[in-house]
N, C-alpha and C. Protein backbone atom coordinates (compact mmCIF):
# COMPACT_ATOMS: atom_id res chain seq x y z
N UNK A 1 69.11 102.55 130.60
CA UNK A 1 69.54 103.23 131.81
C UNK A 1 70.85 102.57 132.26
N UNK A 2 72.06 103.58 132.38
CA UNK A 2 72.91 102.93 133.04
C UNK A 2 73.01 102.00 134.64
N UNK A 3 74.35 101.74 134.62
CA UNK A 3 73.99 100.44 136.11
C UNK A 3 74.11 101.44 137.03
N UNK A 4 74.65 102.60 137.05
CA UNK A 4 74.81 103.74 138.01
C UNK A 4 73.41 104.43 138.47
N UNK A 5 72.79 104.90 137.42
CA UNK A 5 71.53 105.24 137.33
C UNK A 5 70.29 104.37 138.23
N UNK A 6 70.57 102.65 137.51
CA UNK A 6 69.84 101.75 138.40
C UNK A 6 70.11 101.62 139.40
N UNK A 7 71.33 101.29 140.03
CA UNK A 7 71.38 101.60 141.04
C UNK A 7 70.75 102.90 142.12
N UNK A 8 71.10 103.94 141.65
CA UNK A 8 70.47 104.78 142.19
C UNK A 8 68.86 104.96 142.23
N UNK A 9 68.34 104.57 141.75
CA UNK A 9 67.18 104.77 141.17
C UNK A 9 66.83 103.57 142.54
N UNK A 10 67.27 102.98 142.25
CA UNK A 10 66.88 100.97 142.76
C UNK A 10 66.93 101.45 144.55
N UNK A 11 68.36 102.65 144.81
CA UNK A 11 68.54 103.14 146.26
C UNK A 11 67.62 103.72 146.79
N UNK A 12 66.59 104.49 145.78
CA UNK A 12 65.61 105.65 146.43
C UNK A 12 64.35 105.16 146.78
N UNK A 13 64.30 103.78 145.73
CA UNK A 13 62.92 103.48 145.87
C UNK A 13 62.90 102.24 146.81
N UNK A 14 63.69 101.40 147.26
CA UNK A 14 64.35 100.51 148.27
C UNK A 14 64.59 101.08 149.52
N UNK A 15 64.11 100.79 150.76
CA UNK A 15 64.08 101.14 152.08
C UNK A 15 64.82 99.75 152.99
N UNK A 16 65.84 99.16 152.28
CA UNK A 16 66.90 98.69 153.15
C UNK A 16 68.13 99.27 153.32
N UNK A 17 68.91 98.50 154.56
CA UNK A 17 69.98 99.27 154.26
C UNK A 17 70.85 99.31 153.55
N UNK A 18 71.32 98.09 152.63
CA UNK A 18 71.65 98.10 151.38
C UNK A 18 71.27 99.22 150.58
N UNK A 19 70.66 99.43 150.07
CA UNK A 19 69.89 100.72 148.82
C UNK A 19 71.01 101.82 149.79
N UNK A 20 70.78 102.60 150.78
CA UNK A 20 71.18 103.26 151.43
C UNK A 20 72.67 103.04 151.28
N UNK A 21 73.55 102.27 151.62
CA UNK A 21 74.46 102.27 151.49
C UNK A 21 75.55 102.56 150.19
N UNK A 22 74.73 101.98 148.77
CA UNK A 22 74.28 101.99 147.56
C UNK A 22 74.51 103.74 147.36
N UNK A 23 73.38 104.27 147.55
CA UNK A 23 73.19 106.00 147.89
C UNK A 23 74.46 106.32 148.14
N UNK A 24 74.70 106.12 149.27
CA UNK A 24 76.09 106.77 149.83
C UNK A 24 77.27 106.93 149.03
N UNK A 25 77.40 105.32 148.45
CA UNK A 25 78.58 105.13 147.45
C UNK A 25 78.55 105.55 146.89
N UNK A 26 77.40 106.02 146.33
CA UNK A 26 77.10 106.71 144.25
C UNK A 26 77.63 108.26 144.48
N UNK A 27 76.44 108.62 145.73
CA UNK A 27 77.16 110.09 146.48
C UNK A 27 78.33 110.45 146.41
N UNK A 28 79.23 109.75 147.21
CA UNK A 28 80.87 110.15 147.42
C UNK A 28 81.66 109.85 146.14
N UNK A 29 81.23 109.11 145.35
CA UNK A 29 82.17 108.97 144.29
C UNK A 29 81.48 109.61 143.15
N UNK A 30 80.67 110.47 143.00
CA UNK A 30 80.36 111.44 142.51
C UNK A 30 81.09 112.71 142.83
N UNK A 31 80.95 112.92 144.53
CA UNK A 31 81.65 114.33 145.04
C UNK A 31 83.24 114.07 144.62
N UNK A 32 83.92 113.05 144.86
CA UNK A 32 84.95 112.67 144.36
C UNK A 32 85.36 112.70 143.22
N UNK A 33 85.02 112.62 142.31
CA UNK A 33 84.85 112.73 140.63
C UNK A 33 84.98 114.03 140.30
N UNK A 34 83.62 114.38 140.90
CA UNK A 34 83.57 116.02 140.78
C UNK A 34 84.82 116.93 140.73
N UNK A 35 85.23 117.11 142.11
CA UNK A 35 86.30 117.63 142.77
C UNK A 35 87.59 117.41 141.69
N UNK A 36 87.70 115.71 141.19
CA UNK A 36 88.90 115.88 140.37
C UNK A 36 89.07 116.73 139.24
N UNK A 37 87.59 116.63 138.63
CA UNK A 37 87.16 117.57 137.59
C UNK A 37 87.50 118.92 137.54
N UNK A 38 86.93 119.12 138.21
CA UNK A 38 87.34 120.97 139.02
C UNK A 38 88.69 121.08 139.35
N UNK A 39 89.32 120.21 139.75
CA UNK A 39 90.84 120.29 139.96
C UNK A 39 91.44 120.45 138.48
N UNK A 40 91.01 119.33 137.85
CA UNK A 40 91.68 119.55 136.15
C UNK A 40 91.05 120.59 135.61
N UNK A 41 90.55 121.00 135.78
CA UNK A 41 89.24 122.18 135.24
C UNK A 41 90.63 123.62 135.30
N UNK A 42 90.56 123.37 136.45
CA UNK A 42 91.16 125.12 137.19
C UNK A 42 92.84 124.41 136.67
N UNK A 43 93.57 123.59 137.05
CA UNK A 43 94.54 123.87 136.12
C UNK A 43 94.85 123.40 134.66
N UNK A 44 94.01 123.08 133.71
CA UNK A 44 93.73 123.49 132.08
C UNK A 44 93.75 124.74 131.86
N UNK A 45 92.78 125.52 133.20
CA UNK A 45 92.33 127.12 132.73
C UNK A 45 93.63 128.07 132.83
N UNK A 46 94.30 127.54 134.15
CA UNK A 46 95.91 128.44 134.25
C UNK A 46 96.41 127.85 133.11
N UNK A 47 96.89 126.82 132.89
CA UNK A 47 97.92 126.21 131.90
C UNK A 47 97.57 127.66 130.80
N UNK A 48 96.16 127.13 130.13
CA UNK A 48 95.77 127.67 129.01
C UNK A 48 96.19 129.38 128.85
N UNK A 49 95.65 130.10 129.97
CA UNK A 49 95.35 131.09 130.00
C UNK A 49 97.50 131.80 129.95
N UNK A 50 98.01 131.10 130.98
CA UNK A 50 99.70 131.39 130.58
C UNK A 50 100.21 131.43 129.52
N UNK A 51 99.80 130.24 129.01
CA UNK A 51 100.43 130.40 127.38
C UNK A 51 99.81 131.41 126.26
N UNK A 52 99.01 131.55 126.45
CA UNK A 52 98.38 132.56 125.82
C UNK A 52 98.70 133.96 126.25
N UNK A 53 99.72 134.16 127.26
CA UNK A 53 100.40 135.69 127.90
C UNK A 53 101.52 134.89 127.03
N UNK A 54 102.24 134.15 127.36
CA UNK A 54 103.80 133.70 126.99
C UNK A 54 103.39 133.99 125.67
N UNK A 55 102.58 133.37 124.78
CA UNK A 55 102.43 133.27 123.19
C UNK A 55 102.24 134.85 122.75
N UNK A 56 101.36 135.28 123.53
CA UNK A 56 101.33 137.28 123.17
C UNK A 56 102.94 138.24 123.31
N UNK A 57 103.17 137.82 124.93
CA UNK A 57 104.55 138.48 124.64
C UNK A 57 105.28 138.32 123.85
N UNK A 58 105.79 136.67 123.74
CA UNK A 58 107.07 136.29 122.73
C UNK A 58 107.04 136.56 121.59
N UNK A 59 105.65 135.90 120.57
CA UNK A 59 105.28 136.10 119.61
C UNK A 59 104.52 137.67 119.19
N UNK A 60 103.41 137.72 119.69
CA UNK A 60 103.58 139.10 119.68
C UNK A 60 103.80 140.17 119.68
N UNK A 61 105.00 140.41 120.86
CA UNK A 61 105.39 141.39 121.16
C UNK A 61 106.74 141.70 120.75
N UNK A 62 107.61 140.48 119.96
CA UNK A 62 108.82 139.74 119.56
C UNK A 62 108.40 140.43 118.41
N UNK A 63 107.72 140.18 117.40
CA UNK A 63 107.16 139.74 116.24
C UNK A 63 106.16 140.98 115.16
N UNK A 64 104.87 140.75 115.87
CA UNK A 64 103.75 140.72 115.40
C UNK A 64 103.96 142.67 115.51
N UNK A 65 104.10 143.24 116.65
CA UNK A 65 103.77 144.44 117.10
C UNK A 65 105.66 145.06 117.13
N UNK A 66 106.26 144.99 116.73
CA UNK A 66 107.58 145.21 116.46
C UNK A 66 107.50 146.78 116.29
N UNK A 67 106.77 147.21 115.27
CA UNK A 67 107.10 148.61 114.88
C UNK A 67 106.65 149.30 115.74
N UNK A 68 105.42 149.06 116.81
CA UNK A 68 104.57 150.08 117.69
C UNK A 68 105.11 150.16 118.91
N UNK A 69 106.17 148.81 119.17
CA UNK A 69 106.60 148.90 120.71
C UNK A 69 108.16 149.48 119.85
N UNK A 70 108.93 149.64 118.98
CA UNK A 70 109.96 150.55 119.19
C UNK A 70 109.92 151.84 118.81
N UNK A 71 108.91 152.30 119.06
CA UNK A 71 109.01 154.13 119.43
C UNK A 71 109.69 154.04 120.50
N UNK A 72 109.45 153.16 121.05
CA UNK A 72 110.12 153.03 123.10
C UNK A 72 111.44 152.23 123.01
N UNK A 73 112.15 152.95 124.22
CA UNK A 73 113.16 152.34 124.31
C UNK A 73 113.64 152.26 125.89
N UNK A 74 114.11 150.94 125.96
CA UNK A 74 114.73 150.48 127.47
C UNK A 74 116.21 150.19 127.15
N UNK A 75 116.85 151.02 128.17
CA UNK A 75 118.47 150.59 128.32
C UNK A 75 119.19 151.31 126.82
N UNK A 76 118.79 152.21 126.08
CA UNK A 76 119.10 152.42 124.72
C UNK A 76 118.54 151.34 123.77
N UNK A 77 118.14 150.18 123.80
CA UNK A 77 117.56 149.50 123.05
C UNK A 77 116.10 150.00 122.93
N UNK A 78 115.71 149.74 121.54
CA UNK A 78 114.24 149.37 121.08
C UNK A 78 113.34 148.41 121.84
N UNK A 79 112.30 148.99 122.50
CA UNK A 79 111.52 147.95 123.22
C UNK A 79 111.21 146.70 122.42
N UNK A 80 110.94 146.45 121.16
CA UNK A 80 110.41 145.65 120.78
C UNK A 80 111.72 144.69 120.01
N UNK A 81 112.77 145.15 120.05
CA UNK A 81 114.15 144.23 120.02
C UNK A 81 114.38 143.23 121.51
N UNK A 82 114.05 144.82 122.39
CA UNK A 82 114.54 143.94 123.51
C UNK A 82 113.42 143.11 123.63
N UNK A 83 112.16 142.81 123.85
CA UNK A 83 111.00 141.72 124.08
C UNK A 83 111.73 140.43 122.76
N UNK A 84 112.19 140.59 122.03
CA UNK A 84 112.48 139.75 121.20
C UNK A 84 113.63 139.14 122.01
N UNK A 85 114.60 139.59 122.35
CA UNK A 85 115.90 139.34 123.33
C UNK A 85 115.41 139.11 124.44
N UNK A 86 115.22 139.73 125.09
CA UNK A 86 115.29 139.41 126.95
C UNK A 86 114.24 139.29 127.54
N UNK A 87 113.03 140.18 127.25
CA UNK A 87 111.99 140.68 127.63
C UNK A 87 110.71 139.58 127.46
N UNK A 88 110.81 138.69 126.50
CA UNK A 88 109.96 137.20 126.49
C UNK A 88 110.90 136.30 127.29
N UNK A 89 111.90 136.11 127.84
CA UNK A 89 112.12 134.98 128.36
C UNK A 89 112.23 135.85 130.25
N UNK A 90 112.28 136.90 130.28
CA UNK A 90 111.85 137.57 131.70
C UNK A 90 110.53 136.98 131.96
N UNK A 91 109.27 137.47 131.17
CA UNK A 91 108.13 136.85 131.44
C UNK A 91 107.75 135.76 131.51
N UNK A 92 108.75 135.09 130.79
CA UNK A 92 108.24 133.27 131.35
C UNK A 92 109.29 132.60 132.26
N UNK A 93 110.02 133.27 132.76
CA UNK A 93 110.57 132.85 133.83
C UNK A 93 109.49 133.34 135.02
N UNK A 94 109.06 134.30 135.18
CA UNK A 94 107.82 135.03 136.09
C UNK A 94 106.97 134.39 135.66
N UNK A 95 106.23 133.83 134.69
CA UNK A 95 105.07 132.48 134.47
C UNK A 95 105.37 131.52 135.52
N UNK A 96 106.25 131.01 134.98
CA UNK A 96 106.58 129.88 136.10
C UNK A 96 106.32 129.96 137.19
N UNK A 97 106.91 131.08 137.64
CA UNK A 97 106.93 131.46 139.18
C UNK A 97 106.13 131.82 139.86
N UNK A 98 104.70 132.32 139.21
CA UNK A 98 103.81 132.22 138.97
C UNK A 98 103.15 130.63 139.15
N UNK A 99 103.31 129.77 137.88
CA UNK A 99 102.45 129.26 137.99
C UNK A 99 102.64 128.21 139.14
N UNK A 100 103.91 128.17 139.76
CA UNK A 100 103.74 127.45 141.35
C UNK A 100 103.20 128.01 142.41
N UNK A 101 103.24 128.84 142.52
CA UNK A 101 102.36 130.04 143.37
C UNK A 101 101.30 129.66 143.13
N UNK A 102 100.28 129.75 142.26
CA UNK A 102 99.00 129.70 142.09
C UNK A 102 98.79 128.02 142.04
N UNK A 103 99.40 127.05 141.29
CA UNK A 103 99.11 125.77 141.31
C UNK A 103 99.36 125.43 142.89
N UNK A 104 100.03 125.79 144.04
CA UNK A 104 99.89 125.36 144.97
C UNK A 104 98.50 125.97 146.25
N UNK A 105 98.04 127.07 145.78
CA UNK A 105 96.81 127.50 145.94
C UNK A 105 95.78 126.89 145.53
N UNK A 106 96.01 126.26 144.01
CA UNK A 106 94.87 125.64 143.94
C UNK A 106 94.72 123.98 144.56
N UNK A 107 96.11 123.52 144.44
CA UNK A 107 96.24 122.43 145.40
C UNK A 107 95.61 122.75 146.83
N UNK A 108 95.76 123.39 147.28
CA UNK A 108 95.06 123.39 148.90
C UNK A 108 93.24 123.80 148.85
N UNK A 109 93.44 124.68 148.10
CA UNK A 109 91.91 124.58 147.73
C UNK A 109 91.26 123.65 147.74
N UNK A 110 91.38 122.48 146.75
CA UNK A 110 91.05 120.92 146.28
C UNK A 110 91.28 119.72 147.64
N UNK A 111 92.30 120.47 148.33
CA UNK A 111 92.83 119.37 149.20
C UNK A 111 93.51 118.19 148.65
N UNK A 112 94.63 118.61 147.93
CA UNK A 112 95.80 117.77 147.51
C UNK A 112 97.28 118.15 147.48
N UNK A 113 97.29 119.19 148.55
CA UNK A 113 98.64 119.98 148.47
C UNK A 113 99.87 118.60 149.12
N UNK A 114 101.06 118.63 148.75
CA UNK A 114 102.42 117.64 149.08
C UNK A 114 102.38 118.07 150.91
């Protein structure tokens, strides 16, 4: 059994105020822990989830899907020239802009906003 565990264990079954105090500590630095978790949690999941739009447009939509997006055309260009040109680095400039928008949402959420 870990010393965390004993401890706790040692807090519940102990009726001083030590044990209790013990409790408390294990408590808050658990909720504390937690919280950081969930903080790294939720931005891994944006990080992840952006690049995986950035990696579809650029690569994808650059690339992969070339012949199906130029039936279409923007400005006289081929849609899928222009996503290769302009149209992947539009969207990750709007990622970004994006992802401060939302990373400072999730900062206040957590209670760690500047």
């Amino acid at each position: 059994m870990g010393k965390a565990n004993y401890v706790l264990v040692e807090s519940v079954f102990s009726l001083n105020s030590d044990a209790f105090l013990n409790l408390t500590t294990i408590c808050s630095m658990n909720s504390t822990e937690n919280t950081a978790n969930e903080y790294w949690r939720a931005n891994l999941k944006l990080v992840g989830c952006l690049l995986i739009i950035w990696f579809v447009v650029s690569f994808g939509c650059g690339i992969l899907f070339v012949e199906q997006l130029d039936q279409y055309r923007i400005g006289g260009f081929k849609l899928g020239f222009w996503f290769a040109q302009q149209g992947s680095i539009y969207v990750f400039v709007g990622l970004i802009f994006f992802y401060v928008w939302k990373m400072n949402k999730i900062d206040r959420e957590h209670e760690v906003e500047e």
